[in-house]
PDB file of N, CA and C in Angstrom:
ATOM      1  N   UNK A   1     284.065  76.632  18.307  1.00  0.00           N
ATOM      2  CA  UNK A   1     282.688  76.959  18.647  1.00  0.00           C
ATOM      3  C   UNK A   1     282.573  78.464  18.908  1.00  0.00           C
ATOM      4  N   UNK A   2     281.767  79.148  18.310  1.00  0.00           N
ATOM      5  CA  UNK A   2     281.370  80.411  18.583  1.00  0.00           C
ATOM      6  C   UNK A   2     280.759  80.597  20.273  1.00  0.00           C
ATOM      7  N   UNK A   3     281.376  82.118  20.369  1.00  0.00           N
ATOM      8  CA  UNK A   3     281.324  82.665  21.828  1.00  0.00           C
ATOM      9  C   UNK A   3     280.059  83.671  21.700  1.00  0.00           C
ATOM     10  N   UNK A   4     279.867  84.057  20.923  1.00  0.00           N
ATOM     11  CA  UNK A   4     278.963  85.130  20.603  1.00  0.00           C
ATOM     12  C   UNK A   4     278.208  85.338  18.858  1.00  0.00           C
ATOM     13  N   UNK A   5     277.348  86.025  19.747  1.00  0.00           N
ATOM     14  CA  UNK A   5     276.641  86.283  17.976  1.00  0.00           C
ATOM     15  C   UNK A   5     277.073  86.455  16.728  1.00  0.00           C
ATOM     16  N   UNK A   6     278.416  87.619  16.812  1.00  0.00           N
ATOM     17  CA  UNK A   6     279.288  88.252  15.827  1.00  0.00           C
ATOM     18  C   UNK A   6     280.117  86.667  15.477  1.00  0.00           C
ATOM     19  N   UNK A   7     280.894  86.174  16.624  1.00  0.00           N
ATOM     20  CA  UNK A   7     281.355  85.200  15.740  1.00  0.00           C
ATOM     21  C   UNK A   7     280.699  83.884  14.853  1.00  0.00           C
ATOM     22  N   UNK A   8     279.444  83.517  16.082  1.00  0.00           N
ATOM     23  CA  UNK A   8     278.633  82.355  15.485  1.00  0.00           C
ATOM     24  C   UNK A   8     277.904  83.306  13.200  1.00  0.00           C
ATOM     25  N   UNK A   9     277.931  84.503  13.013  1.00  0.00           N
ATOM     26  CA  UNK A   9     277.451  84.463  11.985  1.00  0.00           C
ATOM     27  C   UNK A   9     278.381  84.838  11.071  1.00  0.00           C
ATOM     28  N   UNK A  10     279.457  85.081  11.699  1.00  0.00           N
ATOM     29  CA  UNK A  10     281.211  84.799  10.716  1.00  0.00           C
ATOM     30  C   UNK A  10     281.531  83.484  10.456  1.00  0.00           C
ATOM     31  N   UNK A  11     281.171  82.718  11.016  1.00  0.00           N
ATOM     32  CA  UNK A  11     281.656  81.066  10.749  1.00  0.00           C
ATOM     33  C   UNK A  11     280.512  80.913  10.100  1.00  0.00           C
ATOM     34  N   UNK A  12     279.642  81.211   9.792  1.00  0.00           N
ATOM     35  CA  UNK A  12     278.154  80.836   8.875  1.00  0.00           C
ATOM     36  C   UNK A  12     278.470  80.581   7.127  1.00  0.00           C
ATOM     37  N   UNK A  13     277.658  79.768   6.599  1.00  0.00           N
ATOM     38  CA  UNK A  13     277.937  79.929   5.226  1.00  0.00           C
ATOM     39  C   UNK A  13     278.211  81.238   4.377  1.00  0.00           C
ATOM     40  N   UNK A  14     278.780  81.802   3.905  1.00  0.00           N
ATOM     41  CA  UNK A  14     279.095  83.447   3.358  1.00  0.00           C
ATOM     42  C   UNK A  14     277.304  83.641   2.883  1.00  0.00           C
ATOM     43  N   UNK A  15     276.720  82.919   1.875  1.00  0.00           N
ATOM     44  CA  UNK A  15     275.232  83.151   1.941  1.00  0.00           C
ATOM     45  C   UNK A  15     274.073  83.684   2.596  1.00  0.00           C
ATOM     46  N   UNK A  16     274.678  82.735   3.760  1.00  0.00           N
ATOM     47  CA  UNK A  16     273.267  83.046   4.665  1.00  0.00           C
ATOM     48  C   UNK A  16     273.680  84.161   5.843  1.00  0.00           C
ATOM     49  N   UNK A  17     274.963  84.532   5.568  1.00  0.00           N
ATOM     50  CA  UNK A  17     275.446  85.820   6.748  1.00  0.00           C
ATOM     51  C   UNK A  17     274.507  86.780   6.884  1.00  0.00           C
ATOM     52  N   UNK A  18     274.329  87.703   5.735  1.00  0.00           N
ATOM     53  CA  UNK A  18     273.221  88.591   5.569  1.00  0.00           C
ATOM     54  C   UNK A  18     272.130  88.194   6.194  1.00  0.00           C
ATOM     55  N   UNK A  19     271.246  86.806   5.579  1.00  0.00           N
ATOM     56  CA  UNK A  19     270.183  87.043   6.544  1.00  0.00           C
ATOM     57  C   UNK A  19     270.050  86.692   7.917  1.00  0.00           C
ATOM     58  N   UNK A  20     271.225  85.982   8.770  1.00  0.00           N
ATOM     59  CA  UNK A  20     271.242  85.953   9.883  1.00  0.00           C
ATOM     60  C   UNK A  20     271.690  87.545  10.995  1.00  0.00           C
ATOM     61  N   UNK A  21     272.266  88.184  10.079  1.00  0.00           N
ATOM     62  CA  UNK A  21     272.689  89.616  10.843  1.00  0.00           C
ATOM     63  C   UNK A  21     271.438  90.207  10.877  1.00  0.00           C
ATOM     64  N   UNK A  22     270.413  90.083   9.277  1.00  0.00           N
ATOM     65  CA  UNK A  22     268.986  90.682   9.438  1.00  0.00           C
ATOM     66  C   UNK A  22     267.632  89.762  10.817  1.00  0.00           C
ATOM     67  N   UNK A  23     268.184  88.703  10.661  1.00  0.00           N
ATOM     68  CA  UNK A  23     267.603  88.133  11.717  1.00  0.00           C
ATOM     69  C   UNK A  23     267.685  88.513  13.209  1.00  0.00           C
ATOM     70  N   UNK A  24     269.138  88.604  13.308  1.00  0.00           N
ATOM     71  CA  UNK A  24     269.698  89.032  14.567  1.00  0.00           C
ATOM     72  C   UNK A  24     268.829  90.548  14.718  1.00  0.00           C
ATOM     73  N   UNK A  25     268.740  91.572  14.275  1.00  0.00           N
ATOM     74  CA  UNK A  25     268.353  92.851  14.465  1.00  0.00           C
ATOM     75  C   UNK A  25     267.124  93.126  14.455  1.00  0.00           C
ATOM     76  N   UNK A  26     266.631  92.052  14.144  1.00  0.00           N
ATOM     77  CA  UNK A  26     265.045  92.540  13.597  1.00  0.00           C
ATOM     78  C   UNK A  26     264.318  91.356  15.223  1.00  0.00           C
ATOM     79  N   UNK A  27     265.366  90.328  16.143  1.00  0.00           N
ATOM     80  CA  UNK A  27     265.041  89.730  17.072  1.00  0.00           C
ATOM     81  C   UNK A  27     265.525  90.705  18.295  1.00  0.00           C
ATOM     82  N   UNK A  28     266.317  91.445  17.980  1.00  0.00           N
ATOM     83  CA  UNK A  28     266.971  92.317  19.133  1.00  0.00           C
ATOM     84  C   UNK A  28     266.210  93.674  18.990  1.00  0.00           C
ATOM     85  N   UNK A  29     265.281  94.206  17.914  1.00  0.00           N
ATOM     86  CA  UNK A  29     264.124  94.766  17.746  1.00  0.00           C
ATOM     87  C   UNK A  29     262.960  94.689  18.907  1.00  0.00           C
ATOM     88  N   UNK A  30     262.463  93.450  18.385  1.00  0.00           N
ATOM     89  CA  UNK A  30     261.241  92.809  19.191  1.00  0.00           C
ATOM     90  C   UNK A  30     261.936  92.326  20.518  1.00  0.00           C
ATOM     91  N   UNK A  31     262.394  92.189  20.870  1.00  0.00           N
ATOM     92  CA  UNK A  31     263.156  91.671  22.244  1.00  0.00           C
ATOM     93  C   UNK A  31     264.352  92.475  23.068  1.00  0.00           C
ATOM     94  N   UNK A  32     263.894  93.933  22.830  1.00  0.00           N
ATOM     95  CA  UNK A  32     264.816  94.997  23.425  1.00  0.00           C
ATOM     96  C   UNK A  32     265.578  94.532  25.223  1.00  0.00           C
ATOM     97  N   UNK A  33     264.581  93.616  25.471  1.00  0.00           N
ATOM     98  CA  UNK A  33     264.820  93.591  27.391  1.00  0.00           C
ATOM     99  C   UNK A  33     265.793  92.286  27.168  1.00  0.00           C
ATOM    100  N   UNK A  34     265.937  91.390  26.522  1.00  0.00           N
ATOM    101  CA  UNK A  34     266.614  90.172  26.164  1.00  0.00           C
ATOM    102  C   UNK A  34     267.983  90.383  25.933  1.00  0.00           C
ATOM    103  N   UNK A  35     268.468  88.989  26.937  1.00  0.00           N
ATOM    104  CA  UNK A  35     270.095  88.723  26.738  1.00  0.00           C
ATOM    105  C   UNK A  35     270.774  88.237  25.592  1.00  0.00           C
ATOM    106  N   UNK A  36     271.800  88.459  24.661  1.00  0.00           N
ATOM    107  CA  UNK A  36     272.086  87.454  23.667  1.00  0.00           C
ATOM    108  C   UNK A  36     273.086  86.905  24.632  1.00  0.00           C
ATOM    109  N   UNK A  37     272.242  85.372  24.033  1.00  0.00           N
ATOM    110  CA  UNK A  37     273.094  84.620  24.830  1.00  0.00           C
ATOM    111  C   UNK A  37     273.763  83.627  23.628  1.00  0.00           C
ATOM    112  N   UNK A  38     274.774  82.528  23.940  1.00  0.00           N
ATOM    113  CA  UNK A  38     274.753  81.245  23.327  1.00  0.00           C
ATOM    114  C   UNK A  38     274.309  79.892  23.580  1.00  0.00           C
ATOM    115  N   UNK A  39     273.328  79.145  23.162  1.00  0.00           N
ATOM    116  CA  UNK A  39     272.685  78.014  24.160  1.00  0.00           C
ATOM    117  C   UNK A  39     272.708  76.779  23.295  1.00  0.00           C
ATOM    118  N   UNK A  40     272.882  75.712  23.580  1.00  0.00           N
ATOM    119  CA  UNK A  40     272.961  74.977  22.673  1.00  0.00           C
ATOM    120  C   UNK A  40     273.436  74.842  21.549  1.00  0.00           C
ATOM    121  N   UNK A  41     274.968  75.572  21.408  1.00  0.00           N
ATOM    122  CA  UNK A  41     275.618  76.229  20.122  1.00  0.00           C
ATOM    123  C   UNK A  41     274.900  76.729  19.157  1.00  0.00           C
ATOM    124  N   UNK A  42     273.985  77.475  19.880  1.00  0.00           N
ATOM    125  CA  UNK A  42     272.892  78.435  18.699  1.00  0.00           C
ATOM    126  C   UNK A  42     272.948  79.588  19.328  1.00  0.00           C
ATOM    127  N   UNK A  43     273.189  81.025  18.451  1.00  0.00           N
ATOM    128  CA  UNK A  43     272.838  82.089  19.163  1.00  0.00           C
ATOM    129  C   UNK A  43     271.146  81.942  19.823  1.00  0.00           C
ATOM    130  N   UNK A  44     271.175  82.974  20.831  1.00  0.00           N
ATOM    131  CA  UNK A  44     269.580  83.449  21.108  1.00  0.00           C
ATOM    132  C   UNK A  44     269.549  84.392  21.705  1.00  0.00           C
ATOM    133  N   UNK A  45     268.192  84.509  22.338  1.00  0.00           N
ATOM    134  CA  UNK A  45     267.785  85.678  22.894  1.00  0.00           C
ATOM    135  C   UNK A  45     267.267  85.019  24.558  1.00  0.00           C
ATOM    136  N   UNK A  46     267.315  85.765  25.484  1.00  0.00           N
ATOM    137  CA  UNK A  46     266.773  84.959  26.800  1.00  0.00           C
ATOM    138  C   UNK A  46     266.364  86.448  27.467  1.00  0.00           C
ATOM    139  N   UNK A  47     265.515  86.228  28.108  1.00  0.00           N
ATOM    140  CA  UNK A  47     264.737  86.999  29.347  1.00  0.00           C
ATOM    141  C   UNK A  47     264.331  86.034  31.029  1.00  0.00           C
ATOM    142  N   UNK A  48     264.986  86.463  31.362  1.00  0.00           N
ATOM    143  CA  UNK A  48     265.172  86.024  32.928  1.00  0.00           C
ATOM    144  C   UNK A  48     265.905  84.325  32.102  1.00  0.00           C
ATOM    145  N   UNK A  49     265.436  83.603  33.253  1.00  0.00           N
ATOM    146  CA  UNK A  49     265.831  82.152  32.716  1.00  0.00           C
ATOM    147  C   UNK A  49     265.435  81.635  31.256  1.00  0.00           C
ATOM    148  N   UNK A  50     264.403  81.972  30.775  1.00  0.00           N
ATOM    149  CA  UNK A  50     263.972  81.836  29.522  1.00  0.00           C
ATOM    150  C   UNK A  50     264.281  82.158  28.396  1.00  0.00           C
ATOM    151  N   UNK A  51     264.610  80.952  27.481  1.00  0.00           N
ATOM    152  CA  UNK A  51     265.224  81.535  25.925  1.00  0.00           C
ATOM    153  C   UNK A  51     263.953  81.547  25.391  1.00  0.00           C
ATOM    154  N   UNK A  52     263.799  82.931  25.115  1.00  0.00           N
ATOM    155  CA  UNK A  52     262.425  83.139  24.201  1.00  0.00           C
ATOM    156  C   UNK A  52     262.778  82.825  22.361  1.00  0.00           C
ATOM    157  N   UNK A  53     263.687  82.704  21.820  1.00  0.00           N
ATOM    158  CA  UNK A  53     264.209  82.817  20.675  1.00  0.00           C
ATOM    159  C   UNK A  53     265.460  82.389  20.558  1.00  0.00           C
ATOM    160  N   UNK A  54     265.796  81.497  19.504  1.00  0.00           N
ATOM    161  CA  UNK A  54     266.941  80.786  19.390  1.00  0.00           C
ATOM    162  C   UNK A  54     266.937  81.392  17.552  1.00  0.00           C
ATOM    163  N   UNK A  55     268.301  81.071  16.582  1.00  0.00           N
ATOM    164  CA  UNK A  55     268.633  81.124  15.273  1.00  0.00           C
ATOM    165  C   UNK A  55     270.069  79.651  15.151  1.00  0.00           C
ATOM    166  N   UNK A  56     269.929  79.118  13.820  1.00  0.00           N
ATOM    167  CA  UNK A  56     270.300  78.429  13.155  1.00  0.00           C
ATOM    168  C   UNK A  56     271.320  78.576  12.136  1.00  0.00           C
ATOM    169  N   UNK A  57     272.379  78.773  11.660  1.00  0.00           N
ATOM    170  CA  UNK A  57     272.462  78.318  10.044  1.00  0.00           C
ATOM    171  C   UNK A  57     273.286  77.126   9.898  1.00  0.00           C
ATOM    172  N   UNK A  58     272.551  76.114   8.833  1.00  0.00           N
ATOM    173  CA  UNK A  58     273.235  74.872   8.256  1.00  0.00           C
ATOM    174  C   UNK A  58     273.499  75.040   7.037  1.00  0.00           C
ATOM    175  N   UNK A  59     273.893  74.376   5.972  1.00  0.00           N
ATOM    176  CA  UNK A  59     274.662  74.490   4.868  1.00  0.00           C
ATOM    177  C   UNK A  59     273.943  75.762   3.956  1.00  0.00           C
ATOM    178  N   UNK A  60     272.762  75.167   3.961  1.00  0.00           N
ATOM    179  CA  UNK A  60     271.919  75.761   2.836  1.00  0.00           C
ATOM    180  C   UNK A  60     270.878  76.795   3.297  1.00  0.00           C
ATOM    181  N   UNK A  61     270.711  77.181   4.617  1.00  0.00           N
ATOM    182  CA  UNK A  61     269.369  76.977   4.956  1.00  0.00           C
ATOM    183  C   UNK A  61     269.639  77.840   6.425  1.00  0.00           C
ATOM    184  N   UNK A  62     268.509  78.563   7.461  1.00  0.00           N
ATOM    185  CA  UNK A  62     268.884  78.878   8.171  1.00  0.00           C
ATOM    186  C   UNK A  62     267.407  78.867   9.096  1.00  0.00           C
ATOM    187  N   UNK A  63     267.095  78.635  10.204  1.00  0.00           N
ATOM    188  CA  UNK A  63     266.132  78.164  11.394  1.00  0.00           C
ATOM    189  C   UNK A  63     266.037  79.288  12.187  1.00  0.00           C
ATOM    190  N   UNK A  64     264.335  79.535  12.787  1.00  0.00           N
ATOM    191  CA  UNK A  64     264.271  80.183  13.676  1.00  0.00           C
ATOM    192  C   UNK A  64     263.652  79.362  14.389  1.00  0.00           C
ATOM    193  N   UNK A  65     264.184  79.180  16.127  1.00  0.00           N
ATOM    194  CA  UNK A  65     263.040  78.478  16.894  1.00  0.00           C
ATOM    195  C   UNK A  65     262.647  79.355  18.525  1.00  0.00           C
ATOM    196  N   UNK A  66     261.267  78.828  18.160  1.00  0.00           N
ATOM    197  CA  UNK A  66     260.458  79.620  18.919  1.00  0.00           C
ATOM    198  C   UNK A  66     259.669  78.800  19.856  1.00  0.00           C
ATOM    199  N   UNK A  67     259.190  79.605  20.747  1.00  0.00           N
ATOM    200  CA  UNK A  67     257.950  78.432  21.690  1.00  0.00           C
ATOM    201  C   UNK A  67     256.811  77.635  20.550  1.00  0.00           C
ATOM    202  N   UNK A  68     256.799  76.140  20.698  1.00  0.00           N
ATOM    203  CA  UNK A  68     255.900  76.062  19.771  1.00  0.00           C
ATOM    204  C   UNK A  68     254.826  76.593  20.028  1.00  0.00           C
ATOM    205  N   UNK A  69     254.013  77.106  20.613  1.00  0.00           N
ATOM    206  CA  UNK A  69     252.852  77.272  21.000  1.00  0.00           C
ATOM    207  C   UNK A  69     252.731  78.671  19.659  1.00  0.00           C
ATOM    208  N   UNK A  70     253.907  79.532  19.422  1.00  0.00           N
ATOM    209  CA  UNK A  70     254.045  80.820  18.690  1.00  0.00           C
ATOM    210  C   UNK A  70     254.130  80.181  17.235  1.00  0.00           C
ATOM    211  N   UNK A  71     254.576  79.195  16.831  1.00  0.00           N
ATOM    212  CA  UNK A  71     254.585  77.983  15.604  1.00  0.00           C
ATOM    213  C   UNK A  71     253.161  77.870  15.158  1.00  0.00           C
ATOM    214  N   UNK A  72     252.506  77.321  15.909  1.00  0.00           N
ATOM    215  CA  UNK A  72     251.209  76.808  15.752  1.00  0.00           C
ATOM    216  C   UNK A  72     250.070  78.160  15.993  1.00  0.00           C
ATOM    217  N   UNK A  73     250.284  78.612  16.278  1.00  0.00           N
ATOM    218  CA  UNK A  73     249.338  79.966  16.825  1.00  0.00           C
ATOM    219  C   UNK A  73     249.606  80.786  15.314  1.00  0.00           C
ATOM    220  N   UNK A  74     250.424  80.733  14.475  1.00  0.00           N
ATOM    221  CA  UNK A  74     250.813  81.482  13.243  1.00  0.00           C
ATOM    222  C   UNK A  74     251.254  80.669  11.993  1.00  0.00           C
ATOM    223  N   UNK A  75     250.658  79.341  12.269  1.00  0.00           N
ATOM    224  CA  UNK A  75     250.745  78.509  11.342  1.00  0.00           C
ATOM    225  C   UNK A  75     250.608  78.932   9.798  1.00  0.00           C
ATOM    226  N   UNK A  76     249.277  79.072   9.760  1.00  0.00           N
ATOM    227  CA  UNK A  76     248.841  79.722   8.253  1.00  0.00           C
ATOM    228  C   UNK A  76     249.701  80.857   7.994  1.00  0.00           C
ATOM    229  N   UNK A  77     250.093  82.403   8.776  1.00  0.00           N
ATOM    230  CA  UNK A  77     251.001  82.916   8.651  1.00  0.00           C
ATOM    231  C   UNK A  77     252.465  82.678   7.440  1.00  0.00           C
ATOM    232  N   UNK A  78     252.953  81.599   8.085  1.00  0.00           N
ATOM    233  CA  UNK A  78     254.230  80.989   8.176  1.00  0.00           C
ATOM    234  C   UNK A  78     254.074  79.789   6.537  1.00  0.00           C
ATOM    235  N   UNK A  79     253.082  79.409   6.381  1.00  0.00           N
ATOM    236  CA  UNK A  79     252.740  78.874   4.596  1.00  0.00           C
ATOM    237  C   UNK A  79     252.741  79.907   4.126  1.00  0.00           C
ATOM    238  N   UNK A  80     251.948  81.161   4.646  1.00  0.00           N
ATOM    239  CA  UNK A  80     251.416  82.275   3.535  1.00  0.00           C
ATOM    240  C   UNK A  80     252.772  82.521   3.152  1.00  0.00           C
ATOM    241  N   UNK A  81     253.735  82.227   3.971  1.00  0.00           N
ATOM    242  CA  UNK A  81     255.250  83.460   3.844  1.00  0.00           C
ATOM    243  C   UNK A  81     256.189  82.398   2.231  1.00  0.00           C
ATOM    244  N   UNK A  82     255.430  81.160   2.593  1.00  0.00           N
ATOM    245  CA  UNK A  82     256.108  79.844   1.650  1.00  0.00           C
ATOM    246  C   UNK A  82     257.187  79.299   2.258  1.00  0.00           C
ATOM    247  N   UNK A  83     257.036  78.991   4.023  1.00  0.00           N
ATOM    248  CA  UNK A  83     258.559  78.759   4.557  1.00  0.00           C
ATOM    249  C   UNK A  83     257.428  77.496   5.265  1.00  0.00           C
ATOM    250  N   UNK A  84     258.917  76.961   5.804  1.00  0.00           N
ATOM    251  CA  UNK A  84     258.397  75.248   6.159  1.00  0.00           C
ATOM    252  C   UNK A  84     258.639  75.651   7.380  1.00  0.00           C
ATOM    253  N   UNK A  85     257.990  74.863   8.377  1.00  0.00           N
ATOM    254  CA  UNK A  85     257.758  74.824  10.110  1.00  0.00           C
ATOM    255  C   UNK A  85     257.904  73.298  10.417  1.00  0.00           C
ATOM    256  N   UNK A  86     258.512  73.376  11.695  1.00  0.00           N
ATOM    257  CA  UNK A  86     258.504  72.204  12.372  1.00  0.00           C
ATOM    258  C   UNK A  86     257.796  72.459  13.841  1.00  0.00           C
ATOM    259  N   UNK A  87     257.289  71.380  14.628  1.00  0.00           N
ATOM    260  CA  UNK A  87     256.812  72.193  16.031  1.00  0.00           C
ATOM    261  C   UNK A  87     257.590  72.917  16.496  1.00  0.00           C
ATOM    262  N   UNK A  88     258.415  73.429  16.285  1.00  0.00           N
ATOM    263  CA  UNK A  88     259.288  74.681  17.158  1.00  0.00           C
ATOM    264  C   UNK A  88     259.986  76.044  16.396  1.00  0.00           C
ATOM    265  N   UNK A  89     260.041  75.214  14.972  1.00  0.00           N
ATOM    266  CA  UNK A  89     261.031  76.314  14.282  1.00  0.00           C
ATOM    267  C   UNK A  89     260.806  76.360  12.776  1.00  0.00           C
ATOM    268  N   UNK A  90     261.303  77.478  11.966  1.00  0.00           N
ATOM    269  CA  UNK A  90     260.872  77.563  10.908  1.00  0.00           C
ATOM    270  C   UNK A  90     262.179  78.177   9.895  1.00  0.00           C
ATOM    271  N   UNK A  91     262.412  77.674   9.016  1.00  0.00           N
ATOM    272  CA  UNK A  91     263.629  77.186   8.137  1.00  0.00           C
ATOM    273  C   UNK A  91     263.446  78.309   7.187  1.00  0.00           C
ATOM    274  N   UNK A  92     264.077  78.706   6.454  1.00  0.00           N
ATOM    275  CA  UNK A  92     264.259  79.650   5.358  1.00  0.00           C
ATOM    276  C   UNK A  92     265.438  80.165   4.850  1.00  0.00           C
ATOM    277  N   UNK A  93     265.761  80.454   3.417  1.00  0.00           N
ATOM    278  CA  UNK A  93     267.341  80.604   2.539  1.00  0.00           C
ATOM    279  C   UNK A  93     266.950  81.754   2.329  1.00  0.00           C
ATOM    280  N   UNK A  94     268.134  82.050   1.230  1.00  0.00           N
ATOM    281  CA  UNK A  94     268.358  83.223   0.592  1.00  0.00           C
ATOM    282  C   UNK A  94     267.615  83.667  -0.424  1.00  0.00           C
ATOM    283  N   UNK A  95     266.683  82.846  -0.820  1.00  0.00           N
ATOM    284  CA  UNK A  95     265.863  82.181  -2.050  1.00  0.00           C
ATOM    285  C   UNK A  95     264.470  82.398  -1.629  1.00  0.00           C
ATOM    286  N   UNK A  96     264.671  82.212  -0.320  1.00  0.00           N
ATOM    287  CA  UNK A  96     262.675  82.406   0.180  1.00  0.00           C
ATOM    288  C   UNK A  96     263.669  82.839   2.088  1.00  0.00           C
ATOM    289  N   UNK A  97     263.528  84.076   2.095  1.00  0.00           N
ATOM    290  CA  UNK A  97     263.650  84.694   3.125  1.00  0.00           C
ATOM    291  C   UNK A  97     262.526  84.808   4.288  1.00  0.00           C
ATOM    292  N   UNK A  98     262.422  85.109   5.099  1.00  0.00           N
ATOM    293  CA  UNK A  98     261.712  85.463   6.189  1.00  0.00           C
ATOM    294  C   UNK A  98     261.455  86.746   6.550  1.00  0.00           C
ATOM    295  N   UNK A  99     259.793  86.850   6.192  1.00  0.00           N
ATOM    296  CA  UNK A  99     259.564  88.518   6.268  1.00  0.00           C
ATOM    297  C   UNK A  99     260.061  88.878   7.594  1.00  0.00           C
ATOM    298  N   UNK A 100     260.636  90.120   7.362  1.00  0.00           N
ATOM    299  CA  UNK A 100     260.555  90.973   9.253  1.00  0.00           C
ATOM    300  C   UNK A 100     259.617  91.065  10.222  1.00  0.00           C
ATOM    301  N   UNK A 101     257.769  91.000   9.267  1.00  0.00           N
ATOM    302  CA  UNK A 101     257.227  91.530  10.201  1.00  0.00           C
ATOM    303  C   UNK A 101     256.643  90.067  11.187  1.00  0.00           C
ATOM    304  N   UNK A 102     256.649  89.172  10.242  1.00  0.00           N
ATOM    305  CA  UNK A 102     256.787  87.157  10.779  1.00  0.00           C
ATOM    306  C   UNK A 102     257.526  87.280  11.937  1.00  0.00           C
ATOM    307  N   UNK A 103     259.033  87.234  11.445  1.00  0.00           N
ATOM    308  CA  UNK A 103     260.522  87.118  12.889  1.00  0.00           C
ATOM    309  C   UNK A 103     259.745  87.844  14.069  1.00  0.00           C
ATOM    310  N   UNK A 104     259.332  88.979  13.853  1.00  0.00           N
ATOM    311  CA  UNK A 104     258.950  90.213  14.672  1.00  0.00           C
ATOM    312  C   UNK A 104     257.615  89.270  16.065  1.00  0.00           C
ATOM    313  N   UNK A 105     256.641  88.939  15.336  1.00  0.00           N
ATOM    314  CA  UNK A 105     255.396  88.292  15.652  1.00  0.00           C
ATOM    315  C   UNK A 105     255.795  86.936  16.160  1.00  0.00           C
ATOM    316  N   UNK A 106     256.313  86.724  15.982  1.00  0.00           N
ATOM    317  CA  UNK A 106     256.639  84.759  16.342  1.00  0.00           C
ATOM    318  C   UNK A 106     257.777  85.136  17.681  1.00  0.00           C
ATOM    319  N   UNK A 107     258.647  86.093  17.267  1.00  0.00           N
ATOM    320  CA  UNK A 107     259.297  86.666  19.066  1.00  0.00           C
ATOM    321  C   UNK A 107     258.665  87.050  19.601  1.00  0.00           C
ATOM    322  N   UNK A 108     257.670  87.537  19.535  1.00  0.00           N
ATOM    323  CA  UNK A 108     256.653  88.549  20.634  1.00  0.00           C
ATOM    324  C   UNK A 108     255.627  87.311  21.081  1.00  0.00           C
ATOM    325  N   UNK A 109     255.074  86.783  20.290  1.00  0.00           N
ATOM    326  CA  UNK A 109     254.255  85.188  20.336  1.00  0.00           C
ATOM    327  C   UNK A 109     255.204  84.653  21.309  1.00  0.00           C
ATOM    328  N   UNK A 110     256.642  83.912  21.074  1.00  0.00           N
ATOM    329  CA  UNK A 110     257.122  83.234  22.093  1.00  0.00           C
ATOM    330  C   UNK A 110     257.347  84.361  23.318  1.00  0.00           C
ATOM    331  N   UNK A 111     257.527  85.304  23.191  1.00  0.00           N
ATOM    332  CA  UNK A 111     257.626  85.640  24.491  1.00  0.00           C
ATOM    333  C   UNK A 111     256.356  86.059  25.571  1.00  0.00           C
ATOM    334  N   UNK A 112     255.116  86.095  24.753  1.00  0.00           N
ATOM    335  CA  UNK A 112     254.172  85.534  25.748  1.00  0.00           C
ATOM    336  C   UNK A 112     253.850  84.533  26.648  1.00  0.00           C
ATOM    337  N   UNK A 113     254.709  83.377  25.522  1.00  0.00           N
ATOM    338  CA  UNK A 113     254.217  82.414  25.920  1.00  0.00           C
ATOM    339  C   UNK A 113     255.292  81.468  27.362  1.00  0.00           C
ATOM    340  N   UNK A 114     256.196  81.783  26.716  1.00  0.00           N
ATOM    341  CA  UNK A 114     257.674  81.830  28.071  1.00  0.00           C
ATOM    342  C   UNK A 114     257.485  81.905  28.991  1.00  0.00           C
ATOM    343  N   UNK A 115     257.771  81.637  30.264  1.00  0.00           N
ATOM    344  CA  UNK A 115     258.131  81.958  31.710  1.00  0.00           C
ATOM    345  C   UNK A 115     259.247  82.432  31.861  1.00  0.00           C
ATOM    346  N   UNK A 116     259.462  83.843  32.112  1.00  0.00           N
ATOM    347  CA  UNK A 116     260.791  84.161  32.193  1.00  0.00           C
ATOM    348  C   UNK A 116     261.266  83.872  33.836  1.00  0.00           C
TER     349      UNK A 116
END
């Protein structure tokens, strides 16, 4: 089990490394005051008690999850981009990436919405 960020996106599919390191930077961007933490064997991001931002990768495929409230508040957003959402999180490959300025908005969205 990964201890940290660096290792959780070395054990990642060789594919989706790239866009989880771009994920990682572009969440540690928008979330300058935030801890990386590990929670639920997912990297994230936390401010006070609160994980404002969590990341994913499974075989094919790689997850961002967020407060749903930041899901649903940027719904249309998140079709326009051609990526699939669930109430919390939103999936995307190497094939259909995740714009920066989305990741960017959906961390700042959950971290409104958080109680830190």
């Amino acid at each position: 089990m990964a201890t940290d960020h660096d290792a959780y996106i070395a054990e990642a599919p060789e594919p989706l490394r790239p866009l989880l390191k771009r994920l990682r930077a572009e969440l540690a961007d928008a979330l300058p005051d935030a801890e990386e933490i590990i929670a639920y064997k997912m990297p994230g991001f936390r401010i006070g008690k609160a994980i404002i931002a969590g990341y994913a990768a499974f075989s094919k495929q790689c997850g961002l999850y967020v407060a749903a409230s930041a899901i649903a508040a940027h719904a249309d957003e998140i079709a326009a981009a051609g990526l699939k959402a669930t109430k919390t999180g939103v999936t995307f490959s190497p094939k259909q990436p995740m714009p920066d300025a989305l990741v960017r908005t959906l961390a700042l969205a959950s971290r409104r919405d958080q109680k830190p």
